[in-house]
PDB file of N, CA and C in Angstrom:
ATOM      1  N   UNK A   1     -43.787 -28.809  -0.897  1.00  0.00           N
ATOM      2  CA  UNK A   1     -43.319 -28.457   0.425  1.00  0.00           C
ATOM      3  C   UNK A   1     -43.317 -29.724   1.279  1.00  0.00           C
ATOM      4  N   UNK A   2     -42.350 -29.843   2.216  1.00  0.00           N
ATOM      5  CA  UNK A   2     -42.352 -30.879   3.099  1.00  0.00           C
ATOM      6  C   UNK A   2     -43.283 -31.399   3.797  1.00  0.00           C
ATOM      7  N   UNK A   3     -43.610 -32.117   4.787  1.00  0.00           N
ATOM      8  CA  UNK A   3     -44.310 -32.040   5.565  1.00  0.00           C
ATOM      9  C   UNK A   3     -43.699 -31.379   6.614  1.00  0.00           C
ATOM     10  N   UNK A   4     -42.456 -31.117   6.657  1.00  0.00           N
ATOM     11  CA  UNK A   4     -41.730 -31.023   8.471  1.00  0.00           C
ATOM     12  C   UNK A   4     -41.768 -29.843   8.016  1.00  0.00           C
ATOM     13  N   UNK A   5     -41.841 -29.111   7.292  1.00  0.00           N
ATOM     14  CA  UNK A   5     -41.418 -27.533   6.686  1.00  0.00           C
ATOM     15  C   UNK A   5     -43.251 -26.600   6.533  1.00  0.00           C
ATOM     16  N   UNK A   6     -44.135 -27.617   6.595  1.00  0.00           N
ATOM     17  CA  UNK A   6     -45.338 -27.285   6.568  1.00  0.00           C
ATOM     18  C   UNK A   6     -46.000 -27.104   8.136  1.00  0.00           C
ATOM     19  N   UNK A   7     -45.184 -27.735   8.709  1.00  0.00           N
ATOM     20  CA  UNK A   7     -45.525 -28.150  10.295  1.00  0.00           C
ATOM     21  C   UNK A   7     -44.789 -27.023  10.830  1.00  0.00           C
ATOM     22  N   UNK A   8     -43.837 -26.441  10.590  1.00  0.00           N
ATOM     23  CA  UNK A   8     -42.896 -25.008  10.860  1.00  0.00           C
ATOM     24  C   UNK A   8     -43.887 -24.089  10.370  1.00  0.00           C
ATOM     25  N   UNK A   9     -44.575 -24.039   9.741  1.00  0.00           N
ATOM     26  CA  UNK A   9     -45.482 -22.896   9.403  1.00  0.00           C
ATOM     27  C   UNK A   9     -46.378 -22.321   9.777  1.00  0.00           C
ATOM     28  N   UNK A  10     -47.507 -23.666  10.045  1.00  0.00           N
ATOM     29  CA  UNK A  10     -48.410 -23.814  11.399  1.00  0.00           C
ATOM     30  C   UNK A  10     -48.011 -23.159  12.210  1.00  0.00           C
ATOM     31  N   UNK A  11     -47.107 -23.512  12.691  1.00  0.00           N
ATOM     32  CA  UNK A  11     -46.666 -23.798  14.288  1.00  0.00           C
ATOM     33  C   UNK A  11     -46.189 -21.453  14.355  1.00  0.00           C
ATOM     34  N   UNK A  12     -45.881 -21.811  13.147  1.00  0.00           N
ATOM     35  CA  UNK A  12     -45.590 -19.870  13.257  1.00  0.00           C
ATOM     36  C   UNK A  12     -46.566 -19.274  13.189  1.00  0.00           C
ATOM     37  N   UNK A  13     -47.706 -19.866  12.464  1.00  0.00           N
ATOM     38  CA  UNK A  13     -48.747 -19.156  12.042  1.00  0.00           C
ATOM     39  C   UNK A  13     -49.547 -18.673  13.260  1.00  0.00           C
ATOM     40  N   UNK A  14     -49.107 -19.639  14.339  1.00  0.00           N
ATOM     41  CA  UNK A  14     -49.711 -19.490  15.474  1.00  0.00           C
ATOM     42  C   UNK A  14     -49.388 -17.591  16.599  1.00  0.00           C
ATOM     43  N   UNK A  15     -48.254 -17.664  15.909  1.00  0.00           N
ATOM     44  CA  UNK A  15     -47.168 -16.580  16.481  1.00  0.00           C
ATOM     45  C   UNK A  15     -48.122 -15.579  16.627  1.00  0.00           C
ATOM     46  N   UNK A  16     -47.663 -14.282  17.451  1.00  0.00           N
ATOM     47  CA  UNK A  16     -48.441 -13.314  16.798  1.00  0.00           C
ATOM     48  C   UNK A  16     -47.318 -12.430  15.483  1.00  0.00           C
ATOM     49  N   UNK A  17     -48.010 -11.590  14.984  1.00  0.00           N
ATOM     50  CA  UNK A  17     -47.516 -11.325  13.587  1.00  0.00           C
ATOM     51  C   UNK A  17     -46.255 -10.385  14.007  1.00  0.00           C
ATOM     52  N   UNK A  18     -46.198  -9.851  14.988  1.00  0.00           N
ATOM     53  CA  UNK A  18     -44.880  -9.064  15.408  1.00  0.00           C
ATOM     54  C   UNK A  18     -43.289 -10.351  15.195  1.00  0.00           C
ATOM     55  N   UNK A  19     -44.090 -11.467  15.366  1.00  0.00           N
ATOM     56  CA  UNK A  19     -43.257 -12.769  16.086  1.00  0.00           C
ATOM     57  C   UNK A  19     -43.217 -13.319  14.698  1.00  0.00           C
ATOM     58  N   UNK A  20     -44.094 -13.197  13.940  1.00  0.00           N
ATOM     59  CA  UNK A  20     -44.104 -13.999  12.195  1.00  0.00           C
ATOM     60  C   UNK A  20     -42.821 -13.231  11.472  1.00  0.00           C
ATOM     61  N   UNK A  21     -43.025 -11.791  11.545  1.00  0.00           N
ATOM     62  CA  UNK A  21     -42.329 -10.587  11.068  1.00  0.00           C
ATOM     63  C   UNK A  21     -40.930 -11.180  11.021  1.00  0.00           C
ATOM     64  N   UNK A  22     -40.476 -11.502  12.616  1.00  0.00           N
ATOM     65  CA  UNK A  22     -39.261 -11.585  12.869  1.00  0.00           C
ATOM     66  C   UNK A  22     -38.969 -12.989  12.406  1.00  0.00           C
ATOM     67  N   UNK A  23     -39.542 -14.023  12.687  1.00  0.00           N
ATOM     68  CA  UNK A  23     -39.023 -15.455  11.949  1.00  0.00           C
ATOM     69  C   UNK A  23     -38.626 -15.183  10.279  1.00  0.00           C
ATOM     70  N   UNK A  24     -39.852 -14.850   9.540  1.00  0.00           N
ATOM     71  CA  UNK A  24     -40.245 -14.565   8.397  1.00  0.00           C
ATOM     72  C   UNK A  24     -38.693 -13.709   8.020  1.00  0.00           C
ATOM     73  N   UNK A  25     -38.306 -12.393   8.405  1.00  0.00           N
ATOM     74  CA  UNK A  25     -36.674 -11.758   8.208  1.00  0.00           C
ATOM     75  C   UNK A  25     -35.820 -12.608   8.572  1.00  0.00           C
ATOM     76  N   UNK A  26     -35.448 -13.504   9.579  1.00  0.00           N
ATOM     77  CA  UNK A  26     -34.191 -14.138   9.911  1.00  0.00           C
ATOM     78  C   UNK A  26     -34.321 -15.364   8.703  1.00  0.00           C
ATOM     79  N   UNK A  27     -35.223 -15.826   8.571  1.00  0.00           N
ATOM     80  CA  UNK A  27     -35.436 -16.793   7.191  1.00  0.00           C
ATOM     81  C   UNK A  27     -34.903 -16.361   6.006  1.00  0.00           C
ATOM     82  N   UNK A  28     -35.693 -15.552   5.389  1.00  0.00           N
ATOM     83  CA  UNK A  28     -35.003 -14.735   4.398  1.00  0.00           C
ATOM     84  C   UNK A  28     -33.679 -14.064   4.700  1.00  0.00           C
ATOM     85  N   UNK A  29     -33.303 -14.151   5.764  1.00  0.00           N
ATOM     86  CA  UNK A  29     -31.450 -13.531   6.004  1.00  0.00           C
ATOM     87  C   UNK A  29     -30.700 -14.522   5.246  1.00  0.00           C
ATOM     88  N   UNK A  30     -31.069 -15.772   6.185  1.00  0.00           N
ATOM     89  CA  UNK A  30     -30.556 -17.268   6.172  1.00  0.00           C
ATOM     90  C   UNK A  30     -30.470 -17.474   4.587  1.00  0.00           C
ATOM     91  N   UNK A  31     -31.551 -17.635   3.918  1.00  0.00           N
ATOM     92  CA  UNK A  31     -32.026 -18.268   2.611  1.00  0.00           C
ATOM     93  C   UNK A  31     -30.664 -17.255   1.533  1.00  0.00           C
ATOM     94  N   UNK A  32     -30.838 -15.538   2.232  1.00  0.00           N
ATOM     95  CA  UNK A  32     -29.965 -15.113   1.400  1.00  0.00           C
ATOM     96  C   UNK A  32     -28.623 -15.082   1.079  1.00  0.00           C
ATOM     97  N   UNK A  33     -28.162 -15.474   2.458  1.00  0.00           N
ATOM     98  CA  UNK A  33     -26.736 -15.651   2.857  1.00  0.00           C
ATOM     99  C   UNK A  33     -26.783 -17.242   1.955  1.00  0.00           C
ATOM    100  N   UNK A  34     -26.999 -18.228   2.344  1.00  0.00           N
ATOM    101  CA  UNK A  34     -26.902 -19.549   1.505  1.00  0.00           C
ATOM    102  C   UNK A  34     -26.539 -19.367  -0.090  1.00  0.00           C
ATOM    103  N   UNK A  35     -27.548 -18.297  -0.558  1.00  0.00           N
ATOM    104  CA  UNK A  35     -27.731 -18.296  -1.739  1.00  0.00           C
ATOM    105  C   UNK A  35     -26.026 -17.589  -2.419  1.00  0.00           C
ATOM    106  N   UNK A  36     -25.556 -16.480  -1.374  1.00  0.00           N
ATOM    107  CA  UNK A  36     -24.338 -15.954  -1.934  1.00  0.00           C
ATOM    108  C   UNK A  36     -23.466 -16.533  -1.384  1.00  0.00           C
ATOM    109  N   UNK A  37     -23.142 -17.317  -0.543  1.00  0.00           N
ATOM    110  CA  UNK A  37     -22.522 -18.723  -0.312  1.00  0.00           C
ATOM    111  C   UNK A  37     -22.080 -19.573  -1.347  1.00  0.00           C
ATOM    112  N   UNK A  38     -23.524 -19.944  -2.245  1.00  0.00           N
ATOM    113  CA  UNK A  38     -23.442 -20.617  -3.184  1.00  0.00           C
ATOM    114  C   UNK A  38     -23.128 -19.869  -4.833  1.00  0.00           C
ATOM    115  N   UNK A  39     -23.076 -18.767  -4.901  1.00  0.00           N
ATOM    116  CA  UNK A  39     -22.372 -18.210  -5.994  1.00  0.00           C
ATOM    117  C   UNK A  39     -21.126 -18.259  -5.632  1.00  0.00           C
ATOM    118  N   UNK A  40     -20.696 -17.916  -4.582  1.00  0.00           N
ATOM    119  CA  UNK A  40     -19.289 -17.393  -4.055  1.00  0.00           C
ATOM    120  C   UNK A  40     -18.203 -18.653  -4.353  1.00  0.00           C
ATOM    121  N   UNK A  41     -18.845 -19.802  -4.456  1.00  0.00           N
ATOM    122  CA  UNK A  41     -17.976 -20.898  -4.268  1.00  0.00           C
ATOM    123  C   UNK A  41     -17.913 -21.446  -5.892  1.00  0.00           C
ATOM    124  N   UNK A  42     -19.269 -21.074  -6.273  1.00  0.00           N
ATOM    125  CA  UNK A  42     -19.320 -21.301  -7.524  1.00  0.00           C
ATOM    126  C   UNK A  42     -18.337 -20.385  -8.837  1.00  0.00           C
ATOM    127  N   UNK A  43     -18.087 -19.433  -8.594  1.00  0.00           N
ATOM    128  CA  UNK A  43     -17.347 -18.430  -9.142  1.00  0.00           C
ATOM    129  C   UNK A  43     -15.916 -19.089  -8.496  1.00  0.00           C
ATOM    130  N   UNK A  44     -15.608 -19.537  -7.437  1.00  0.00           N
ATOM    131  CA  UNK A  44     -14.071 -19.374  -7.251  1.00  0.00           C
ATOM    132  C   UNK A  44     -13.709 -21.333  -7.350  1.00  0.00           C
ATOM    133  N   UNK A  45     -14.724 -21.710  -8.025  1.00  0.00           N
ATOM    134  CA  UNK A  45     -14.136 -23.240  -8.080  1.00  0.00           C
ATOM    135  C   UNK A  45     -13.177 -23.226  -8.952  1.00  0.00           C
ATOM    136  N   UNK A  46     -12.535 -22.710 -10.126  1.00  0.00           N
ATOM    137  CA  UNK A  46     -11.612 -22.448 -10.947  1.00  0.00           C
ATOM    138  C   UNK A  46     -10.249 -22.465 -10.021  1.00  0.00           C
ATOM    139  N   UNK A  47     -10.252 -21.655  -9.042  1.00  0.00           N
ATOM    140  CA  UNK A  47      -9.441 -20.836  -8.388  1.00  0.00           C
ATOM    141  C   UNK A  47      -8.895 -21.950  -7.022  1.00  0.00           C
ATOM    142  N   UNK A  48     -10.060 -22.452  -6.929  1.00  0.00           N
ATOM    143  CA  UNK A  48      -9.731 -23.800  -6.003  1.00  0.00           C
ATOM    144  C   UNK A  48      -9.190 -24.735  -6.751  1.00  0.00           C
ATOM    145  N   UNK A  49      -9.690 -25.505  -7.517  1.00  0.00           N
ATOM    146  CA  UNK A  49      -8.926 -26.669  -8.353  1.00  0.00           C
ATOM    147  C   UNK A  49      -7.375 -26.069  -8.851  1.00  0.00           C
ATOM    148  N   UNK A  50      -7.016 -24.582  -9.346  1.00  0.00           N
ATOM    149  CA  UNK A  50      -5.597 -24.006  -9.585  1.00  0.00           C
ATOM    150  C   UNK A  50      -4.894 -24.413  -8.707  1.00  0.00           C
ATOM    151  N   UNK A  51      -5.317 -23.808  -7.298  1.00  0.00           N
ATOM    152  CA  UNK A  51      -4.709 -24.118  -5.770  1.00  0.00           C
ATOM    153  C   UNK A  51      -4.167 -25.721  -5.095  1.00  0.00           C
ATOM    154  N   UNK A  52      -5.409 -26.199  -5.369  1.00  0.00           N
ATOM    155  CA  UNK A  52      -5.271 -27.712  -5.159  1.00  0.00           C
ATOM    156  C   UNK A  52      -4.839 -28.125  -5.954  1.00  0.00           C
ATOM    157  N   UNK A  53      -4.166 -27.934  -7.243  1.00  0.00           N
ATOM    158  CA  UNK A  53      -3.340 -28.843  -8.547  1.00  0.00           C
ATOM    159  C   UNK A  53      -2.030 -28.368  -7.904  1.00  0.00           C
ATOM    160  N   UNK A  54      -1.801 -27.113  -7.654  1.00  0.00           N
ATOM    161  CA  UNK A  54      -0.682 -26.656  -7.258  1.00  0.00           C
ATOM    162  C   UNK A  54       0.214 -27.117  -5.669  1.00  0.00           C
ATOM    163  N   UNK A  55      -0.296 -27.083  -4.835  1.00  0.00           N
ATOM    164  CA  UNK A  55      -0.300 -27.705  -3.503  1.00  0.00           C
ATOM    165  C   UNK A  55       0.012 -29.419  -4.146  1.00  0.00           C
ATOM    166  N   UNK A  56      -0.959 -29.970  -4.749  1.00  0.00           N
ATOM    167  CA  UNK A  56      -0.022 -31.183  -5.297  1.00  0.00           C
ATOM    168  C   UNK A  56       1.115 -31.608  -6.007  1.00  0.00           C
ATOM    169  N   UNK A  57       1.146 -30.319  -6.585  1.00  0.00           N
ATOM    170  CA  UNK A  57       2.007 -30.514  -7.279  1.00  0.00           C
ATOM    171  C   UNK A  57       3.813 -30.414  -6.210  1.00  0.00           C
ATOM    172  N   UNK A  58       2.795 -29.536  -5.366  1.00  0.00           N
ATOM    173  CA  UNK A  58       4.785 -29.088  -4.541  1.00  0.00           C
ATOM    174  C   UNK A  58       4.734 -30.160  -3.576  1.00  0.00           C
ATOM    175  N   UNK A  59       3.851 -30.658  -3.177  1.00  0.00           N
ATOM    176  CA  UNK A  59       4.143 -32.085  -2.353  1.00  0.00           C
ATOM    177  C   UNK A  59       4.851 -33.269  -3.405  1.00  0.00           C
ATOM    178  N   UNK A  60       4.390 -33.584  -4.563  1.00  0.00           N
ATOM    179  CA  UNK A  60       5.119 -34.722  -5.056  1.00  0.00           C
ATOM    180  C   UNK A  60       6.241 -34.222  -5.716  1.00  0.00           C
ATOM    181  N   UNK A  61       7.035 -32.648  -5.700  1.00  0.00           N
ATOM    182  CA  UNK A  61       8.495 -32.476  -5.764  1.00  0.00           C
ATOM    183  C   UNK A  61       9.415 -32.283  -4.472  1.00  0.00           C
ATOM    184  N   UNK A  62       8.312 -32.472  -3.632  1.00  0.00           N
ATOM    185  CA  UNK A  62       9.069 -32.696  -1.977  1.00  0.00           C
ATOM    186  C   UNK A  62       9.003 -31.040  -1.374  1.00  0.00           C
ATOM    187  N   UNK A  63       8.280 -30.524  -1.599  1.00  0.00           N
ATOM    188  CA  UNK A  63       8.397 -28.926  -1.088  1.00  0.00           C
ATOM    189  C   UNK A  63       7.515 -28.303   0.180  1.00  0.00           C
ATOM    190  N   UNK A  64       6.909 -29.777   0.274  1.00  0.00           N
ATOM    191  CA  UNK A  64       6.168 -29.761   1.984  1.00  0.00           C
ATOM    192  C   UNK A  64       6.501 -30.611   2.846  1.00  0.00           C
ATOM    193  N   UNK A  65       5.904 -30.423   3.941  1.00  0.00           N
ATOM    194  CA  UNK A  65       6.832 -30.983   5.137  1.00  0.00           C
ATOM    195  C   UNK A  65       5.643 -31.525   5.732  1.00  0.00           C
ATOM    196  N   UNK A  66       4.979 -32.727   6.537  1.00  0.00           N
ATOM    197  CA  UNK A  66       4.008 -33.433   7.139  1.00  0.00           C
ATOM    198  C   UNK A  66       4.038 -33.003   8.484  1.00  0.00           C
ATOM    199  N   UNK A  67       3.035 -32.391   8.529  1.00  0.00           N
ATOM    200  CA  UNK A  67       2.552 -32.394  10.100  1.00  0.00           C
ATOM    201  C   UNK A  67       1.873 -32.414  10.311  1.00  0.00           C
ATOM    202  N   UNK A  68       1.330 -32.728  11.957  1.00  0.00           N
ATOM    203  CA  UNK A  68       0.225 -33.284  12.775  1.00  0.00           C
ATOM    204  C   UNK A  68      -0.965 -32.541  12.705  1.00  0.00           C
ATOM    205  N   UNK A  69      -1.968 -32.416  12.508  1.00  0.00           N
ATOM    206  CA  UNK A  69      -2.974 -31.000  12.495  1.00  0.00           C
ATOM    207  C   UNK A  69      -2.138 -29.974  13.740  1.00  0.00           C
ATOM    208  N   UNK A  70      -1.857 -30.751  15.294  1.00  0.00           N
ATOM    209  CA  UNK A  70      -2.011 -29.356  16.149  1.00  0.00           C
ATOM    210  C   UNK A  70      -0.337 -29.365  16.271  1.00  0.00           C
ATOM    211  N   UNK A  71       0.748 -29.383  15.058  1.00  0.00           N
ATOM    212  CA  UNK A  71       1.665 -28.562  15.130  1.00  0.00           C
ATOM    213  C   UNK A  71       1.720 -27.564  14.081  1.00  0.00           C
ATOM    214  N   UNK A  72       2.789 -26.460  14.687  1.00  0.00           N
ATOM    215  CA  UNK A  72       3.009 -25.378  13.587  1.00  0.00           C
ATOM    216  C   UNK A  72       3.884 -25.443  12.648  1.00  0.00           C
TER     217      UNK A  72
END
């Protein structure tokens, strides 16, 4: 464990436990969302590299057009 991540702990430990409860759930929200974040991207990297071969591919037969990020 860190030190800066050990010093977050303390510092909760101090909480009262109504106040631990609630850090302690939004943590584990966080940690879980990350975690299917990281399958989600992992499962569709196939699906990205298809996309991005393809998108290159229609730019170097001329089938896109260059524009500025803020035109449509």
């Amino acid at each position: 464990m860190t030190t800066k991540l050990e010093s977050v702990f303390q510092k909760a430990a101090a909480l009262s436990p109504e106040l631990q409860d609630t850090l302690a759930n939004q943590w584990l929200a966080e940690l879980e969302d990350e975690q299917r974040w990281d399958e989600a991207f992992a499962k569709s990297a196939d699906a990205i590299d298809t996309l991005a071969e393809r998108a290159i591919r229609e730019h170097q037969q001329g089938k896109t057009i260059s524009k500025g990020i803020d035109e449509l």
